[in-house]
PDB file of N, CA and C in Angstrom:
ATOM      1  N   UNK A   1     -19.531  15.797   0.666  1.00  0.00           N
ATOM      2  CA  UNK A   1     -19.717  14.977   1.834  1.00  0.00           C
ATOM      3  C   UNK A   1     -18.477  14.128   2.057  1.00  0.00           C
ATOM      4  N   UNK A   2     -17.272  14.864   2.257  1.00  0.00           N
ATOM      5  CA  UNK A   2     -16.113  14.211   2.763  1.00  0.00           C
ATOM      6  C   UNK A   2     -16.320  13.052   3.988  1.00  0.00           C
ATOM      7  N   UNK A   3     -16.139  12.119   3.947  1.00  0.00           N
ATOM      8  CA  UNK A   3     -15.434  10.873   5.243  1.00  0.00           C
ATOM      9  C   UNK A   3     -14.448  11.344   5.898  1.00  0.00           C
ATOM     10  N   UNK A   4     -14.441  11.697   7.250  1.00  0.00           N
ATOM     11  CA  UNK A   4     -12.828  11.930   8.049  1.00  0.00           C
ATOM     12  C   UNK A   4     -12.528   9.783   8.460  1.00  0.00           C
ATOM     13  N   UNK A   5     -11.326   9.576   8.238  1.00  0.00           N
ATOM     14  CA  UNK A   5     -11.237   8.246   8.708  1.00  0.00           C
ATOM     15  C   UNK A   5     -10.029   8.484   9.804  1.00  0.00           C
ATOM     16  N   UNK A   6      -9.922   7.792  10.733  1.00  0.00           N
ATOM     17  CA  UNK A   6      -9.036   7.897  11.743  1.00  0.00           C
ATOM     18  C   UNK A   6      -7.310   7.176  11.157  1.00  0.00           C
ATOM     19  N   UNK A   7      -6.941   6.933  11.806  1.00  0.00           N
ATOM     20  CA  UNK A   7      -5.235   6.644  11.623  1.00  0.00           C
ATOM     21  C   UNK A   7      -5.758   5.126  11.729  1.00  0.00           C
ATOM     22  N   UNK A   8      -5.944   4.981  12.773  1.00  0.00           N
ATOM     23  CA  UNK A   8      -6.788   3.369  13.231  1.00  0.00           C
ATOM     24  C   UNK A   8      -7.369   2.454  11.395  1.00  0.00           C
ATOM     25  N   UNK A   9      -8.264   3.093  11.367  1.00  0.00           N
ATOM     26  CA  UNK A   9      -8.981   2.752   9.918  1.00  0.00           C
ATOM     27  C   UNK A   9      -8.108   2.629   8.977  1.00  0.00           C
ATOM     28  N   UNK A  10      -7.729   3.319   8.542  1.00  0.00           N
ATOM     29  CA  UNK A  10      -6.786   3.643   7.620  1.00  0.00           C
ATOM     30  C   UNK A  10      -5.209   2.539   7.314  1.00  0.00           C
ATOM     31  N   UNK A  11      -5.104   2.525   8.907  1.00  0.00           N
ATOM     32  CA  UNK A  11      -3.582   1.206   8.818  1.00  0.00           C
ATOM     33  C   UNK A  11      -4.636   0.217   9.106  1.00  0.00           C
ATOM     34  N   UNK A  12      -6.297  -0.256   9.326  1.00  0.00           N
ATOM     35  CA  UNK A  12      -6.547  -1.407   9.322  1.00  0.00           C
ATOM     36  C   UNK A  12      -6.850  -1.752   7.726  1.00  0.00           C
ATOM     37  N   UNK A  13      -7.413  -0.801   6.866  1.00  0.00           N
ATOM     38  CA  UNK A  13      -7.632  -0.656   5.382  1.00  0.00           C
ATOM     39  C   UNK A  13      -6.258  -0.931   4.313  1.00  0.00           C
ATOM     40  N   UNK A  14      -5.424  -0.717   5.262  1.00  0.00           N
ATOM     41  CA  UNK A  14      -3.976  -0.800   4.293  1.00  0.00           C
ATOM     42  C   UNK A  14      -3.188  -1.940   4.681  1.00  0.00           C
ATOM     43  N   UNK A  15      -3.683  -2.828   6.021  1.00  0.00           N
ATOM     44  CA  UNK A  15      -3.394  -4.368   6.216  1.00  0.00           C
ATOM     45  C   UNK A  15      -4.032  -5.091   5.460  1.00  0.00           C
ATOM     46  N   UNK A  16      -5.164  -4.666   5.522  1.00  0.00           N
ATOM     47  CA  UNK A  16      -6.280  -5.772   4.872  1.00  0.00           C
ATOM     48  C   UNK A  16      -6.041  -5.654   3.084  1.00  0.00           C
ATOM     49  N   UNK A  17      -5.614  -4.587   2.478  1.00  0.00           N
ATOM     50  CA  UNK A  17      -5.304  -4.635   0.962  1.00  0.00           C
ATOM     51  C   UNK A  17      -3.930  -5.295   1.097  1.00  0.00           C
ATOM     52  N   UNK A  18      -3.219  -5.528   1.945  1.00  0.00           N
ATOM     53  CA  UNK A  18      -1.610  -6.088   1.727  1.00  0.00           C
ATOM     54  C   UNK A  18      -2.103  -7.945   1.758  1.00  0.00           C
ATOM     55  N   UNK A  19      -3.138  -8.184   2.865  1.00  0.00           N
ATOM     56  CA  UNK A  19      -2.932  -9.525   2.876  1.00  0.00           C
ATOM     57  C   UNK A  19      -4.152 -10.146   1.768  1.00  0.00           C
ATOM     58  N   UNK A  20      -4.622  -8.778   1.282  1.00  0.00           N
ATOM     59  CA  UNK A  20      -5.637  -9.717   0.178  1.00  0.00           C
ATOM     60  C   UNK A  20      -4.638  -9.902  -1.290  1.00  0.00           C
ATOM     61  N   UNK A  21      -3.928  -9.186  -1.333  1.00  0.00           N
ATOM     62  CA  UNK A  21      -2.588  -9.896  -2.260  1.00  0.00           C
ATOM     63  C   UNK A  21      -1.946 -10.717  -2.280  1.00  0.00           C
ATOM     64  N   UNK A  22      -1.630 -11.420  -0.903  1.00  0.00           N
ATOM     65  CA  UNK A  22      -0.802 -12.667  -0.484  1.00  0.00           C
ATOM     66  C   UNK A  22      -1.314 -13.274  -1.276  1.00  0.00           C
ATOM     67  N   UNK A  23      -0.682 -14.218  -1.906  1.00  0.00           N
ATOM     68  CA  UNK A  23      -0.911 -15.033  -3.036  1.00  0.00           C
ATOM     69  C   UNK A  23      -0.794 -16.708  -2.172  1.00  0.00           C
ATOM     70  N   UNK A  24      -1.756 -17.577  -2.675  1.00  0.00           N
ATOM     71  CA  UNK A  24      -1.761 -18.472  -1.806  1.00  0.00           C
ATOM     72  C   UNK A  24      -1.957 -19.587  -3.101  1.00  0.00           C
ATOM     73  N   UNK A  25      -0.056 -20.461  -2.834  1.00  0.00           N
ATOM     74  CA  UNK A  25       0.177 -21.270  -3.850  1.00  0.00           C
ATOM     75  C   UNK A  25      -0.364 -22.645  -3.744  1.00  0.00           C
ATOM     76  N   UNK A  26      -0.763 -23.409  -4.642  1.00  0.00           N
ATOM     77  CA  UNK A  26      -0.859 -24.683  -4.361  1.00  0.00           C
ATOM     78  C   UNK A  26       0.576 -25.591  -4.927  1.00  0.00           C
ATOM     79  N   UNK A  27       0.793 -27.060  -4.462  1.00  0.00           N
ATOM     80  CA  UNK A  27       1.916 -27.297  -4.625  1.00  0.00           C
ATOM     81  C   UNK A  27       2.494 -27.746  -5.703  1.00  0.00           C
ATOM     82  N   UNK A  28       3.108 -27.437  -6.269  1.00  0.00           N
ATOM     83  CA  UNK A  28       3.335 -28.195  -8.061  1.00  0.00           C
ATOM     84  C   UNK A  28       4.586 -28.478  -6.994  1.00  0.00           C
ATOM     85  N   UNK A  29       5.162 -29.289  -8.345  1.00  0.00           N
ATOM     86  CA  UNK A  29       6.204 -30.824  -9.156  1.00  0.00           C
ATOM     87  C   UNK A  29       7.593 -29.466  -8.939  1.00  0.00           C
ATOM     88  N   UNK A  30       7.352 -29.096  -9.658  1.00  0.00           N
ATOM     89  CA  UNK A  30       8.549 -28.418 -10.461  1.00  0.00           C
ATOM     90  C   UNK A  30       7.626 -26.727 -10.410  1.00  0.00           C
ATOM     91  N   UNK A  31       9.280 -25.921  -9.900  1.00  0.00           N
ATOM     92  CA  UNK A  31       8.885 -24.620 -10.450  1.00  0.00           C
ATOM     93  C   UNK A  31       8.258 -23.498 -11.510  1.00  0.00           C
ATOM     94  N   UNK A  32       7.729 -22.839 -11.678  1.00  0.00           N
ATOM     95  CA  UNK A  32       7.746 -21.943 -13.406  1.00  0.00           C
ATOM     96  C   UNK A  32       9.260 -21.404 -13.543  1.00  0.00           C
ATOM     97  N   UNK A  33       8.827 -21.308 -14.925  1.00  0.00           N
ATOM     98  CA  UNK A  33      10.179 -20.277 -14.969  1.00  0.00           C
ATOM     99  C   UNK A  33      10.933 -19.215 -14.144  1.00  0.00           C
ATOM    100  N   UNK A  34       9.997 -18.416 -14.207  1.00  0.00           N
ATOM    101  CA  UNK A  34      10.122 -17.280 -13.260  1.00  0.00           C
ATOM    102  C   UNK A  34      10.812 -17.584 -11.855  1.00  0.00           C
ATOM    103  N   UNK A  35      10.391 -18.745 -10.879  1.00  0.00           N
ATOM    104  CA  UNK A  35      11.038 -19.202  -9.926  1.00  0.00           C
ATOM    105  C   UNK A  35      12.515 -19.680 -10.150  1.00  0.00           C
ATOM    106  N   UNK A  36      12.121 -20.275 -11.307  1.00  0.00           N
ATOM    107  CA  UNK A  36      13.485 -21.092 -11.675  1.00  0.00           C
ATOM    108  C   UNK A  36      14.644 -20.473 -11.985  1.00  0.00           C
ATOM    109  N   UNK A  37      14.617 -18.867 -12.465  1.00  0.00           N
ATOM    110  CA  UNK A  37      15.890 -18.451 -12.742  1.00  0.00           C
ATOM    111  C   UNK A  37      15.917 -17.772 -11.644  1.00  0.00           C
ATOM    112  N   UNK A  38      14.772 -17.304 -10.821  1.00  0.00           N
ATOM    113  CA  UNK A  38      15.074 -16.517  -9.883  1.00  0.00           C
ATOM    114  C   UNK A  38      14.663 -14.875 -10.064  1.00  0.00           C
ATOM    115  N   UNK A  39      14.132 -14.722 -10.955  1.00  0.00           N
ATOM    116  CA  UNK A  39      13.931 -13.078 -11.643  1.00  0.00           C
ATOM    117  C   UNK A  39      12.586 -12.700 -10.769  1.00  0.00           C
ATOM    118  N   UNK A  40      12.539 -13.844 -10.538  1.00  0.00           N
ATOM    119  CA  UNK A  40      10.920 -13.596  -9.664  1.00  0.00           C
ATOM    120  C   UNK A  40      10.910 -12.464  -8.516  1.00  0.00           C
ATOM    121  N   UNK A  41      12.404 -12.790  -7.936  1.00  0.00           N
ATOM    122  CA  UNK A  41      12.376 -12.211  -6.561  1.00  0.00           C
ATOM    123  C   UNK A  41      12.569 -10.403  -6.905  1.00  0.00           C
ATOM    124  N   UNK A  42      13.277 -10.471  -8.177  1.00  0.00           N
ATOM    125  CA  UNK A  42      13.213  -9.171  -9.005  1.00  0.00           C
ATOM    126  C   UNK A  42      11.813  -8.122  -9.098  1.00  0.00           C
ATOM    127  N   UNK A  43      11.235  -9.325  -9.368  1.00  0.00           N
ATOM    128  CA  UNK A  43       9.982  -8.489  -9.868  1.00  0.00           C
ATOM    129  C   UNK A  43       8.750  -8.460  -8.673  1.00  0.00           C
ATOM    130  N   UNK A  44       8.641  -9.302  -7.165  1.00  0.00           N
ATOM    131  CA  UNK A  44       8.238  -8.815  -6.291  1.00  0.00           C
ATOM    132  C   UNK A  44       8.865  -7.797  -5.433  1.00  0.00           C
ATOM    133  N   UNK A  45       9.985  -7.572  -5.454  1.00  0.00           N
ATOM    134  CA  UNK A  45      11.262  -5.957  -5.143  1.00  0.00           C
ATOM    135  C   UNK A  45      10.762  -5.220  -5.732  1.00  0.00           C
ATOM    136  N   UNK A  46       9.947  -4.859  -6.752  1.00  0.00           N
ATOM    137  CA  UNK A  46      10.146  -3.782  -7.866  1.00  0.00           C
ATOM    138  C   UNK A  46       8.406  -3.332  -7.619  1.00  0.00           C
ATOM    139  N   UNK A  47       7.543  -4.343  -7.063  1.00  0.00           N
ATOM    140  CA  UNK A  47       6.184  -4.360  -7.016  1.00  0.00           C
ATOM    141  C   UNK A  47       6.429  -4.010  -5.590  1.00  0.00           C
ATOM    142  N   UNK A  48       6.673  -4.697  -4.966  1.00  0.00           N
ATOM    143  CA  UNK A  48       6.762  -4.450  -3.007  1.00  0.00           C
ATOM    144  C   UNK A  48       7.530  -2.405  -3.606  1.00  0.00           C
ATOM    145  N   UNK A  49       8.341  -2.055  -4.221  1.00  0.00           N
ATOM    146  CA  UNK A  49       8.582  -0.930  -3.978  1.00  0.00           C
ATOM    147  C   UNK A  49       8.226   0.052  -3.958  1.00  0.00           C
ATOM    148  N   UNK A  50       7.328  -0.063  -5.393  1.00  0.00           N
ATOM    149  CA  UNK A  50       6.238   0.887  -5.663  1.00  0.00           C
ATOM    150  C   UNK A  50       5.437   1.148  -4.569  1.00  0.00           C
ATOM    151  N   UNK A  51       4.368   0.071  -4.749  1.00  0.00           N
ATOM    152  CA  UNK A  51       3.920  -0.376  -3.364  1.00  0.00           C
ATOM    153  C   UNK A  51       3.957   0.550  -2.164  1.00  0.00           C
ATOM    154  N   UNK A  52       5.308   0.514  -1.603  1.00  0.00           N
ATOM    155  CA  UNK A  52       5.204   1.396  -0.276  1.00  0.00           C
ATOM    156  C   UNK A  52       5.482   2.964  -0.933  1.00  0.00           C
ATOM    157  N   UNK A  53       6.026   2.652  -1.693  1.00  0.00           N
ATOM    158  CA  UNK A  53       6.413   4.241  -2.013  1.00  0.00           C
ATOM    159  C   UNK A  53       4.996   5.184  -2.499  1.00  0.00           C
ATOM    160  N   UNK A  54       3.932   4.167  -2.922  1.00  0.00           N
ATOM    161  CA  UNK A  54       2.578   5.205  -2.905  1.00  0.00           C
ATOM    162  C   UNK A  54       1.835   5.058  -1.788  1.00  0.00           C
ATOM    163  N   UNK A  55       2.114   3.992  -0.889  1.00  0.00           N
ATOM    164  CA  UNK A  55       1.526   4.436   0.385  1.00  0.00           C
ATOM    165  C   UNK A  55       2.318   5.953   1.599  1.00  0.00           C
ATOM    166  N   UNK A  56       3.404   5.727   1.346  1.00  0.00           N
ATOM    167  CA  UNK A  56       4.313   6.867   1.632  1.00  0.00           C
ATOM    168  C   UNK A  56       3.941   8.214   1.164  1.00  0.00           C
ATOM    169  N   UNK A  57       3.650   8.103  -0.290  1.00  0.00           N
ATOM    170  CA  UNK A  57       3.006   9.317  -0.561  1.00  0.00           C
ATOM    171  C   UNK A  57       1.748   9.601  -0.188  1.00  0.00           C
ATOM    172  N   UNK A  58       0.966   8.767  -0.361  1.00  0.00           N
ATOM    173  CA  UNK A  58      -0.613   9.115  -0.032  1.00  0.00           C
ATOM    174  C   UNK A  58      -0.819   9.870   1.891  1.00  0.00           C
ATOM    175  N   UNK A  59       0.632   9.075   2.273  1.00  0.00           N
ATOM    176  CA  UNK A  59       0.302   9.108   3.569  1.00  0.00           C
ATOM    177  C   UNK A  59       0.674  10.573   3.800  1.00  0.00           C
ATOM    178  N   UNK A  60       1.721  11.170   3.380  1.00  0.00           N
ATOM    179  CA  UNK A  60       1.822  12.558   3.583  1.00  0.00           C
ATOM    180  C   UNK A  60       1.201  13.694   2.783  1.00  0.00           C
ATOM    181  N   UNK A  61       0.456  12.991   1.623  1.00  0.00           N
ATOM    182  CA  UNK A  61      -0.731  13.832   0.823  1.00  0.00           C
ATOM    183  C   UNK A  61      -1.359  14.187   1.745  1.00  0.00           C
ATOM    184  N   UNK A  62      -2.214  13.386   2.898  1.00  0.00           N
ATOM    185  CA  UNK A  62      -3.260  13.055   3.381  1.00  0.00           C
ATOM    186  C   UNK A  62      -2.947  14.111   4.761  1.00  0.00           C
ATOM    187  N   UNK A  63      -1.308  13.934   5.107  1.00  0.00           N
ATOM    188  CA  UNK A  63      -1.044  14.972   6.401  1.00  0.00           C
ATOM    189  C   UNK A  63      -1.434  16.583   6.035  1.00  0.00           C
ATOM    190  N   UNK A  64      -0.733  16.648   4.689  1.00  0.00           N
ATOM    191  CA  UNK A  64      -0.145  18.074   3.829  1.00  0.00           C
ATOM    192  C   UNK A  64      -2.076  18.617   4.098  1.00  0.00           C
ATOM    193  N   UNK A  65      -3.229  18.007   3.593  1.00  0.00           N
ATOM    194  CA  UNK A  65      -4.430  18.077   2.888  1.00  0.00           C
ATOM    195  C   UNK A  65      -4.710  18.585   4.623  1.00  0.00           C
ATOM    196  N   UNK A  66      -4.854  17.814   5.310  1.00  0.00           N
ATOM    197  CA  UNK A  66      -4.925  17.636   6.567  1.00  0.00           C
ATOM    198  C   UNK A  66      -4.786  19.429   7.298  1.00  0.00           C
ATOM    199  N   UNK A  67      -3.497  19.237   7.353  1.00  0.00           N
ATOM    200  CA  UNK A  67      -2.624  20.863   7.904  1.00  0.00           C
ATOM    201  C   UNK A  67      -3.099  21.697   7.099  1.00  0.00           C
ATOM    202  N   UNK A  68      -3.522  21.712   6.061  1.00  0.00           N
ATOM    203  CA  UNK A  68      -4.436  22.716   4.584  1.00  0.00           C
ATOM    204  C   UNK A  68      -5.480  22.897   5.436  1.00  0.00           C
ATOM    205  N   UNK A  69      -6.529  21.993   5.570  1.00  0.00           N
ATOM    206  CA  UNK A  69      -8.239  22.060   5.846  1.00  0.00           C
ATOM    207  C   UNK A  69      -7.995  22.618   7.619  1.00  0.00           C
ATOM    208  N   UNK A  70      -7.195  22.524   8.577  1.00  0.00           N
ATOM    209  CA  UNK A  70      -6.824  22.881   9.535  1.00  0.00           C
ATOM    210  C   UNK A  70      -6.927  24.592   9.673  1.00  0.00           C
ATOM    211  N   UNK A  71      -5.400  24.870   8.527  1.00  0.00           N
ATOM    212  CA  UNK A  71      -5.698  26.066   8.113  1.00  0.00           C
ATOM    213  C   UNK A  71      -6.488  27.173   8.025  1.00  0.00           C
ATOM    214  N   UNK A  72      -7.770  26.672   7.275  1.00  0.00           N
ATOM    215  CA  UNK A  72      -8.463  26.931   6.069  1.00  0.00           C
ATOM    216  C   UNK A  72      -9.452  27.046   7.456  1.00  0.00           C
ATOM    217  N   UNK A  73     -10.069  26.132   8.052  1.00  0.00           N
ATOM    218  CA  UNK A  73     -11.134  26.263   9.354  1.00  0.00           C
ATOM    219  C   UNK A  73     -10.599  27.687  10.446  1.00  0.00           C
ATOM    220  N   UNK A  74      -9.588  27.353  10.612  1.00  0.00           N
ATOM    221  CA  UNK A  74      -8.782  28.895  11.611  1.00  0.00           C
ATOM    222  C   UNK A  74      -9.140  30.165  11.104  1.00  0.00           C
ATOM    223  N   UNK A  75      -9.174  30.599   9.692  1.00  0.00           N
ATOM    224  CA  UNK A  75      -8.955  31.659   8.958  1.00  0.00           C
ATOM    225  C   UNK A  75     -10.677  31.856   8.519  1.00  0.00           C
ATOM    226  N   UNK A  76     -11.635  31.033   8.957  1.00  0.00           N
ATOM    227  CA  UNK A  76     -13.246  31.463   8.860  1.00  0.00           C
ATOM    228  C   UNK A  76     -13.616  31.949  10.034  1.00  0.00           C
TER     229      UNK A  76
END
């Protein structure tokens, strides 16, 4: 019992997981470490990269699967 979801759904499902990550700081004194040397910005680059790079994939899994089951309906 596959779900077809539209394009619509799908970029509203993949906004809504981006802004439930936004991290929402309260205000300290003084930085952590991590801010303080700056490595921080390192390691949200390295998370933000992944990140798109498996939405990138999923997204053309999903075309490839797509043009497959397309296929696959023509040839019955």
């Amino acid at each position: 019992m596959g779900q077809t979801f539209s394009m619509k759904n799908k970029i509203i499902f993949l906004l809504l997981m981006v802004f439930h990550f936004v991290p929402i700081y309260a205000q300290n004194a003084e930085p952590d470490f991590m801010r303080s040397v700056g490595k921080i910005y390192v390691v949200v680059a390295t998370i933000a990269s992944i990140f798109i790079g498996i939405v990138i994939l999923l997204f053309l899994l999903e075309r490839r699967i797509s043009k497959l089951e397309k296929q696959l309906n023509n040839h019955e």
